[in-house]
Structure formats: C-alpha cells, structure tokens
N, C-alpha and C. Protein backbone atom coordinates (compact mmCIF):
# COMPACT_ATOMS: atom_id res chain seq x y z
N UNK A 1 99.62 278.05 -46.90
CA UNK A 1 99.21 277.25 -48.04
C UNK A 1 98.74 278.20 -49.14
N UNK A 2 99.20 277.94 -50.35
CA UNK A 2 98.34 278.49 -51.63
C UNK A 2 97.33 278.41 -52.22
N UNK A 3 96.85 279.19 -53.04
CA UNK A 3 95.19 278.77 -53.71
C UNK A 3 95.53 277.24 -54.36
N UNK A 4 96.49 277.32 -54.58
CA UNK A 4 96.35 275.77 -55.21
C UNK A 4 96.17 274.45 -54.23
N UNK A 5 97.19 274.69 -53.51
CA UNK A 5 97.23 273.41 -52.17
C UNK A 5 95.82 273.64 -51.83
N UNK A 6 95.44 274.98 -51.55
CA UNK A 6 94.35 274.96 -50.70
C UNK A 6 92.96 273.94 -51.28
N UNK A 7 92.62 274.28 -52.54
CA UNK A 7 91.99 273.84 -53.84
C UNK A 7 92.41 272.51 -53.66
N UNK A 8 93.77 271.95 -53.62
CA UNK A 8 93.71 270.48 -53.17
C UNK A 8 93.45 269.92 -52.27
N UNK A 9 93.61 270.54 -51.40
CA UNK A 9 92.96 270.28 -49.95
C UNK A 9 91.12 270.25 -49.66
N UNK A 10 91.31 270.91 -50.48
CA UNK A 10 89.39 270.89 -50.28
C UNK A 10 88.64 269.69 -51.32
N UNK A 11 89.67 269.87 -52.64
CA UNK A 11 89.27 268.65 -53.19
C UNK A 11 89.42 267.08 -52.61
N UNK A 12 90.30 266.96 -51.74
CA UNK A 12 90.97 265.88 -51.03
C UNK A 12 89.90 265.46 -49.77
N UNK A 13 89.76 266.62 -49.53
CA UNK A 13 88.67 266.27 -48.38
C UNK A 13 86.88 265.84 -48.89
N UNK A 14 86.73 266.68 -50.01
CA UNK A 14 85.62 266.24 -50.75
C UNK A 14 85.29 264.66 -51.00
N UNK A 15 86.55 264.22 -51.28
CA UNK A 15 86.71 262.76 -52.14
C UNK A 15 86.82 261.93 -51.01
N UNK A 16 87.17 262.28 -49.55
CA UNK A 16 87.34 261.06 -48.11
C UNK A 16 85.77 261.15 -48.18
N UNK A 17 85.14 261.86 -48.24
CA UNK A 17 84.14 262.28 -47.70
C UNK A 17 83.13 261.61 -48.48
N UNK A 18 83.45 261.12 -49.46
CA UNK A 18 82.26 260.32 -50.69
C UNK A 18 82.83 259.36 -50.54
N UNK A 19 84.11 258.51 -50.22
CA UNK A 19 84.68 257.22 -49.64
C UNK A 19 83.80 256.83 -48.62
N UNK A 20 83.94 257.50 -47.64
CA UNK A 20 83.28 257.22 -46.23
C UNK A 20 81.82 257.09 -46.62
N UNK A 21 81.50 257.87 -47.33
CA UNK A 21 79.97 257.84 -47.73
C UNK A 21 79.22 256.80 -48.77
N UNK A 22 80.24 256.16 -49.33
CA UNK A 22 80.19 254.82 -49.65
C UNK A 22 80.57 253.27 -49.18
N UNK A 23 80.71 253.77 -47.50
CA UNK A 23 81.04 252.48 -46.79
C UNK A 23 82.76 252.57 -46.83
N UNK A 24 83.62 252.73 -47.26
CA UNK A 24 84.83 252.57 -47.29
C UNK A 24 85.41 253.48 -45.76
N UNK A 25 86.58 253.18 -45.22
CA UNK A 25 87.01 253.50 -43.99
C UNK A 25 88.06 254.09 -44.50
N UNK A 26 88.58 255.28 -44.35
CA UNK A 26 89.77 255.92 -44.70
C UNK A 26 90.81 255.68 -43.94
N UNK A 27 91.78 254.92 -44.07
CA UNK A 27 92.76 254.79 -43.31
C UNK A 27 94.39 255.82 -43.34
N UNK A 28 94.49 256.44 -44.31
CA UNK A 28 95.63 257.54 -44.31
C UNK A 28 95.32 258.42 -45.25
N UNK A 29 95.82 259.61 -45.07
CA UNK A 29 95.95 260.61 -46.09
C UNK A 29 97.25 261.13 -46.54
N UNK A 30 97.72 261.63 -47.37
CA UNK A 30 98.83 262.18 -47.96
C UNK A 30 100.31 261.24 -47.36
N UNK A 31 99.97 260.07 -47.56
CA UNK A 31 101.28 259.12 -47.11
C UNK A 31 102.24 259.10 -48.37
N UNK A 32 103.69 259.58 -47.77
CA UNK A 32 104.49 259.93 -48.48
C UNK A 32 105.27 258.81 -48.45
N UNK A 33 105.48 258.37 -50.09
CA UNK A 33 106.54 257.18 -50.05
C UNK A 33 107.95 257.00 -50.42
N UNK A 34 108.55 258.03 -49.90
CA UNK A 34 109.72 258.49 -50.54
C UNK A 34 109.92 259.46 -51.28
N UNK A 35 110.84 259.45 -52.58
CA UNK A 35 110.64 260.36 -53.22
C UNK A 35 110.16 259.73 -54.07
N UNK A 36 109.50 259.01 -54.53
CA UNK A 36 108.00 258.68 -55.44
C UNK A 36 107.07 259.29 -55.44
N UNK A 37 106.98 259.74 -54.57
CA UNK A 37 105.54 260.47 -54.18
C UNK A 37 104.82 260.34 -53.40
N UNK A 38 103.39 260.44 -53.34
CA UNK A 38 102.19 260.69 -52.42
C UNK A 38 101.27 259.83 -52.65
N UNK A 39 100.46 259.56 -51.88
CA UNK A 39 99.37 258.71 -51.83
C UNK A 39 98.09 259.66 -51.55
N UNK A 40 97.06 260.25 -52.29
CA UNK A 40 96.19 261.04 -51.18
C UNK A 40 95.62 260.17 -50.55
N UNK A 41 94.84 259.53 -50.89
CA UNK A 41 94.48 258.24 -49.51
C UNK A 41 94.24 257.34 -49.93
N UNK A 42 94.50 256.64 -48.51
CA UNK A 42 94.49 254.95 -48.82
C UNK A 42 93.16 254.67 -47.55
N UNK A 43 92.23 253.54 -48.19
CA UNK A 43 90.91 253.40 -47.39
C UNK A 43 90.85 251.76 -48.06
N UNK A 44 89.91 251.49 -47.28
CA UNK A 44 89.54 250.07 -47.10
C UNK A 44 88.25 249.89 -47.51
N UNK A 45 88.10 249.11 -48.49
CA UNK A 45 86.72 248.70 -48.82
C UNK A 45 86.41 246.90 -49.19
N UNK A 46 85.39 246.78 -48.14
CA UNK A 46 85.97 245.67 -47.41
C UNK A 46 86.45 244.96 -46.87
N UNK A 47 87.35 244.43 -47.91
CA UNK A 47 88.97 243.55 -47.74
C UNK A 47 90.02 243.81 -48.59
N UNK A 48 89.38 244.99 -49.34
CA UNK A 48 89.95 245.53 -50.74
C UNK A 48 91.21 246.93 -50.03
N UNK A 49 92.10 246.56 -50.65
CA UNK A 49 92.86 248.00 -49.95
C UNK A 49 92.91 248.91 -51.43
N UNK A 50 91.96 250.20 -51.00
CA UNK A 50 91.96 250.82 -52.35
C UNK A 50 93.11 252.06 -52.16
N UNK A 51 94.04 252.73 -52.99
CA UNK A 51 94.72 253.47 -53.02
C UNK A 51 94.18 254.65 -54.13
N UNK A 52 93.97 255.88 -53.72
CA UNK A 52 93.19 256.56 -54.20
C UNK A 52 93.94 257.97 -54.67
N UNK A 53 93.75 258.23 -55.70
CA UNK A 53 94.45 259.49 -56.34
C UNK A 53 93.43 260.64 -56.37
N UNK A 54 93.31 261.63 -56.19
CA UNK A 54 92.76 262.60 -56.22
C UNK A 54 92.89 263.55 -57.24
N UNK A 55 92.23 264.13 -57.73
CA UNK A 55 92.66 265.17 -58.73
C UNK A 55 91.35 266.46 -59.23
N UNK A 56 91.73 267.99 -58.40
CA UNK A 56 91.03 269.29 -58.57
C UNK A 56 90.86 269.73 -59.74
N UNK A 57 90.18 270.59 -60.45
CA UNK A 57 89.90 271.05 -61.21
C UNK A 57 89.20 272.16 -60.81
N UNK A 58 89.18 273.33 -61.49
CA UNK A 58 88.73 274.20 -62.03
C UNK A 58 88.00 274.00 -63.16
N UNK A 59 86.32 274.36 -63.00
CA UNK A 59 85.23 274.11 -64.38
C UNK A 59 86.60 274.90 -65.76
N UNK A 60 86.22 274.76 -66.62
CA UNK A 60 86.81 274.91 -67.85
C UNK A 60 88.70 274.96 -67.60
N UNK A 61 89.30 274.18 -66.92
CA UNK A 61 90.65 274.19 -66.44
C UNK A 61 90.82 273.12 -67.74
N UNK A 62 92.16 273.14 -68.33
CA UNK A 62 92.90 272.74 -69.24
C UNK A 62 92.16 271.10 -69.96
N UNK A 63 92.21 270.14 -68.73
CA UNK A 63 92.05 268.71 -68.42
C UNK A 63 91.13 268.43 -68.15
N UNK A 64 90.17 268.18 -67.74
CA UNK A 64 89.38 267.08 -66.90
C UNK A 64 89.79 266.31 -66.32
N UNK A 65 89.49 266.51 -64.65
CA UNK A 65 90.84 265.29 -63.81
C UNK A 65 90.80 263.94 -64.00
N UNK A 66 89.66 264.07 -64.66
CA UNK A 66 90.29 262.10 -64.67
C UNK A 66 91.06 261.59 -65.83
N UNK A 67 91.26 262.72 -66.96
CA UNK A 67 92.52 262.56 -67.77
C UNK A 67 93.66 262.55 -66.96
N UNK A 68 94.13 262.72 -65.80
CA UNK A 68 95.05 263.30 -65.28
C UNK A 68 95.88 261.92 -64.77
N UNK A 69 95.43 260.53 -64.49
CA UNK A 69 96.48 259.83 -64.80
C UNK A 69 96.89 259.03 -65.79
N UNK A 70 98.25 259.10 -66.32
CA UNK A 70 99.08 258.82 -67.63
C UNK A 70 98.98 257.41 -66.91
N UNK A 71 99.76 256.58 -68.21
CA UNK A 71 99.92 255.40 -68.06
C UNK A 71 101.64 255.42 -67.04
N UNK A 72 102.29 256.65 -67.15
CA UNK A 72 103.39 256.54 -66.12
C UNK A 72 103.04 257.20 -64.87
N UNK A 73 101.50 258.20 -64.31
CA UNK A 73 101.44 258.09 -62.93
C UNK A 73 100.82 256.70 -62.49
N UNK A 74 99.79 256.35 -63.56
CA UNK A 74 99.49 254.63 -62.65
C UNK A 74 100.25 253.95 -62.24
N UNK A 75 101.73 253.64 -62.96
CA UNK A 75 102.66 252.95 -62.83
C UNK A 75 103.13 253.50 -61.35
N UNK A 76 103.17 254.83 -61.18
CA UNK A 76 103.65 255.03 -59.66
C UNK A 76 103.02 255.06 -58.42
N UNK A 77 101.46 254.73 -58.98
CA UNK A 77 100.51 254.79 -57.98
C UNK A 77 100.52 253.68 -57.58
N UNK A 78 100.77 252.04 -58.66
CA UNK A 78 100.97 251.05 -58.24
C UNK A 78 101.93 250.70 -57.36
N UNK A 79 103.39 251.65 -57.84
CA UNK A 79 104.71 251.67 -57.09
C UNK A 79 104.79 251.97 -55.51
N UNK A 80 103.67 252.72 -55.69
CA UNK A 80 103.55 253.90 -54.23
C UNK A 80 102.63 252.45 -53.28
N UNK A 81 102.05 251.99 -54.11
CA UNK A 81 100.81 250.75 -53.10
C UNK A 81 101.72 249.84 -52.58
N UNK A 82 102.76 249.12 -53.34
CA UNK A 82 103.13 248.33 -52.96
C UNK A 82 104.53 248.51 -51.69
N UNK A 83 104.86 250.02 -51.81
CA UNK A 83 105.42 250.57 -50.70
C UNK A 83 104.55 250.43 -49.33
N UNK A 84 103.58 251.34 -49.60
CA UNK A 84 102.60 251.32 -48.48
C UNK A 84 102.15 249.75 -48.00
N UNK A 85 101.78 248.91 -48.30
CA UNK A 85 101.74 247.29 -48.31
C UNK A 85 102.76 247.21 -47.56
N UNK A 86 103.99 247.22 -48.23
CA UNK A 86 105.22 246.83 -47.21
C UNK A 86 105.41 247.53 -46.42
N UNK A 87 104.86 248.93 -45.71
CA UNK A 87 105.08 249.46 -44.63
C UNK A 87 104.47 249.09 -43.37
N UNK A 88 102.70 248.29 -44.32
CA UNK A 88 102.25 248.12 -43.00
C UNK A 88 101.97 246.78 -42.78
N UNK A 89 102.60 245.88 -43.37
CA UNK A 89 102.31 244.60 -42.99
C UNK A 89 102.04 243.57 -43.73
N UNK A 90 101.83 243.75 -45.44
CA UNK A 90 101.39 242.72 -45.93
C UNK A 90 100.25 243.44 -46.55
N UNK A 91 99.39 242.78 -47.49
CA UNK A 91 98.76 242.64 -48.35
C UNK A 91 97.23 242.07 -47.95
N UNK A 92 96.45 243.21 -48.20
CA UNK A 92 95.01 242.37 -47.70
C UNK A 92 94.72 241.27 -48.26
N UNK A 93 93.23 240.59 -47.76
CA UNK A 93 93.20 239.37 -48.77
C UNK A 93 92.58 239.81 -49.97
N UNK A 94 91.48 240.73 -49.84
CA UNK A 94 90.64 241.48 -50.83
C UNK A 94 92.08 241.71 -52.30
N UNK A 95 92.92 242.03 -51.81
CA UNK A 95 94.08 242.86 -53.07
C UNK A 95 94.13 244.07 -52.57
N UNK A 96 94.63 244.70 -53.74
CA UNK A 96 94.55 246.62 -53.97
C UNK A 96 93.98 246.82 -55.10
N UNK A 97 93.29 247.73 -55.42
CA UNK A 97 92.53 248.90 -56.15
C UNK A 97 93.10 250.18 -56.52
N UNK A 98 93.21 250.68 -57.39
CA UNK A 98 93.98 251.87 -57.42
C UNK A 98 92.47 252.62 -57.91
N UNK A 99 92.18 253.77 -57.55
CA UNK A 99 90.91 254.25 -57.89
C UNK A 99 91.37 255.72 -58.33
N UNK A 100 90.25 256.49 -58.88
CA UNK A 100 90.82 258.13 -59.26
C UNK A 100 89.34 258.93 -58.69
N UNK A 101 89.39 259.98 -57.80
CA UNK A 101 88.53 260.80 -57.96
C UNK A 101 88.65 262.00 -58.57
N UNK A 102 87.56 262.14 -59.53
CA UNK A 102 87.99 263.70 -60.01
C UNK A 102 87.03 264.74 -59.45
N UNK A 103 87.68 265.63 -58.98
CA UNK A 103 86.33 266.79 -58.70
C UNK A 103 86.48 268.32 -59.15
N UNK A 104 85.65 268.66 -59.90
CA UNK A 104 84.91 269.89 -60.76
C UNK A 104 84.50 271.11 -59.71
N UNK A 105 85.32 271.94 -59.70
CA UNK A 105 85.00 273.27 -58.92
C UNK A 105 84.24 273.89 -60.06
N UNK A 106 83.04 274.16 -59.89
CA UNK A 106 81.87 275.05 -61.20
C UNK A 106 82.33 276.59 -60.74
N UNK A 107 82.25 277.52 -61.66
CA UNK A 107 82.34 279.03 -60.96
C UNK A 107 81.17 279.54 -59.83
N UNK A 108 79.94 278.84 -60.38
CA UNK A 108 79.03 278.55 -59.20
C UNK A 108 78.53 277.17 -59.23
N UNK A 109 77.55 276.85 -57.58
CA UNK A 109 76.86 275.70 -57.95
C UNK A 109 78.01 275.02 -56.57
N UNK A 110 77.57 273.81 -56.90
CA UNK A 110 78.33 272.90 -56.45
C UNK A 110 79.09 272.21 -56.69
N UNK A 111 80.55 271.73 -55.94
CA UNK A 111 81.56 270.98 -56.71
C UNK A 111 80.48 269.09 -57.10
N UNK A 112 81.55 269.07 -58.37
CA UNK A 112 81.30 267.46 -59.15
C UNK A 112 82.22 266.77 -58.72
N UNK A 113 81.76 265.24 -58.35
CA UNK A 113 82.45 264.40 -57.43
C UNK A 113 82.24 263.55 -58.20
N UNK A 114 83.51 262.96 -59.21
CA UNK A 114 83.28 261.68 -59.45
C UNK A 114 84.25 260.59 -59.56
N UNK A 115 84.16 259.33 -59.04
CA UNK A 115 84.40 258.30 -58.35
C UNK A 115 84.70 257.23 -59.36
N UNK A 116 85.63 256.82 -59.82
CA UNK A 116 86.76 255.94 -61.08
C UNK A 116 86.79 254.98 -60.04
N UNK A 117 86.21 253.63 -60.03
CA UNK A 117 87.00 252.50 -59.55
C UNK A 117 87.74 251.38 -60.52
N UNK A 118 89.20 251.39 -59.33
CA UNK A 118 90.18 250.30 -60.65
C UNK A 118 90.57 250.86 -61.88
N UNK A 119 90.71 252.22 -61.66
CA UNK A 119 91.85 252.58 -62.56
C UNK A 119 93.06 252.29 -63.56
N UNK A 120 94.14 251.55 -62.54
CA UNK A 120 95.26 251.50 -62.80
C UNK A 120 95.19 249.83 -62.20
C-alpha cells in the first residue's frame, strides 16, 4: 500500500470508529459496486441505512474534504446505495442517508473528525 491508500486507510478507520461511537453499527467497508465505484462504509443507524463517504486530508492540502463531494460524486454515491440495497435485500424502513466524513491530518496534534449528516 502507498502513503496515500495508507492515509486512506487510517482516515477510513478513524471515521468507523466515530460511527460506532455514535451508536451506529458498521455493516461493510469498501463495498465495491461495479465499476461505479466504492462505498467506504455502509452502517446502520437505527433503521436508517446510512452510506458513508470518507474523505483524508492533509492540514493545508488543496480542499477541505468536505468540499470533496461534487454534485456528480453524490449522484454516484446515491447510484452506489441503491446497488448495495439491491444486493442485499431491499430497502430499510428508516430509508438511506448518504453522509460525508471529513478528516484533517494536522502536521501535529491530533487528527479532525468531522461528521456531515445527509449530504447527498
């Protein structure tokens, strides 16, 4: 893996980790829906099926991740939910959620975790 994957990977795990820590149950990670793309995870809150985008940063990196979805990745994040839905059965009663976490690697200090619900 590269500094980058790796950096996503740690950000990815950061963000299950404040899910879970807000009551939500993580039910998959990096579910691939073809060639659409990725899901970083999909978790349950409540009855709510939230589908969750992730997005790393580096302190002073180009963006701020929660600029980071366009009005055409929502569109595929929605695309990607309703795949996943039909893979596993149907549609909670709660709905879906599309949510964004962004998290802030500082050069020191501690990473920033923050938590977008209903995004897209």
């Amino acid at each position: 893996m590269n500094a980058r994957g790796a950096m996503g990977k740690y950000g990815e795990d950061l963000a299950a980790r404040r899910l879970a820590d807000a009551g939500m149950t993580v039910l998959e990670r990096n579910w691939r829906g073809g060639r659409t793309g990725e899901i970083d995870i999909v978790a349950r809150d409540g009855d709510v099926l939230v589908v969750c985008e992730v997005k790393t940063r580096r302190s002073g990196a180009y963006e701020h991740p929660m600029a980071a979805v366009t009005p055409d990745k929502a569109q595929r994040l929605r695309d990607l939910a309703e795949r996943w839905i039909h893979a596993h059965g149907g549609a909670p009663p709660g709905g879906v959620r599309i949510d964004l976490i962004g998290v802030v690697l500082p050069d020191r200090g501690a990473p920033v975790v923050e938590h977008a619900r209903g995004v897209a």
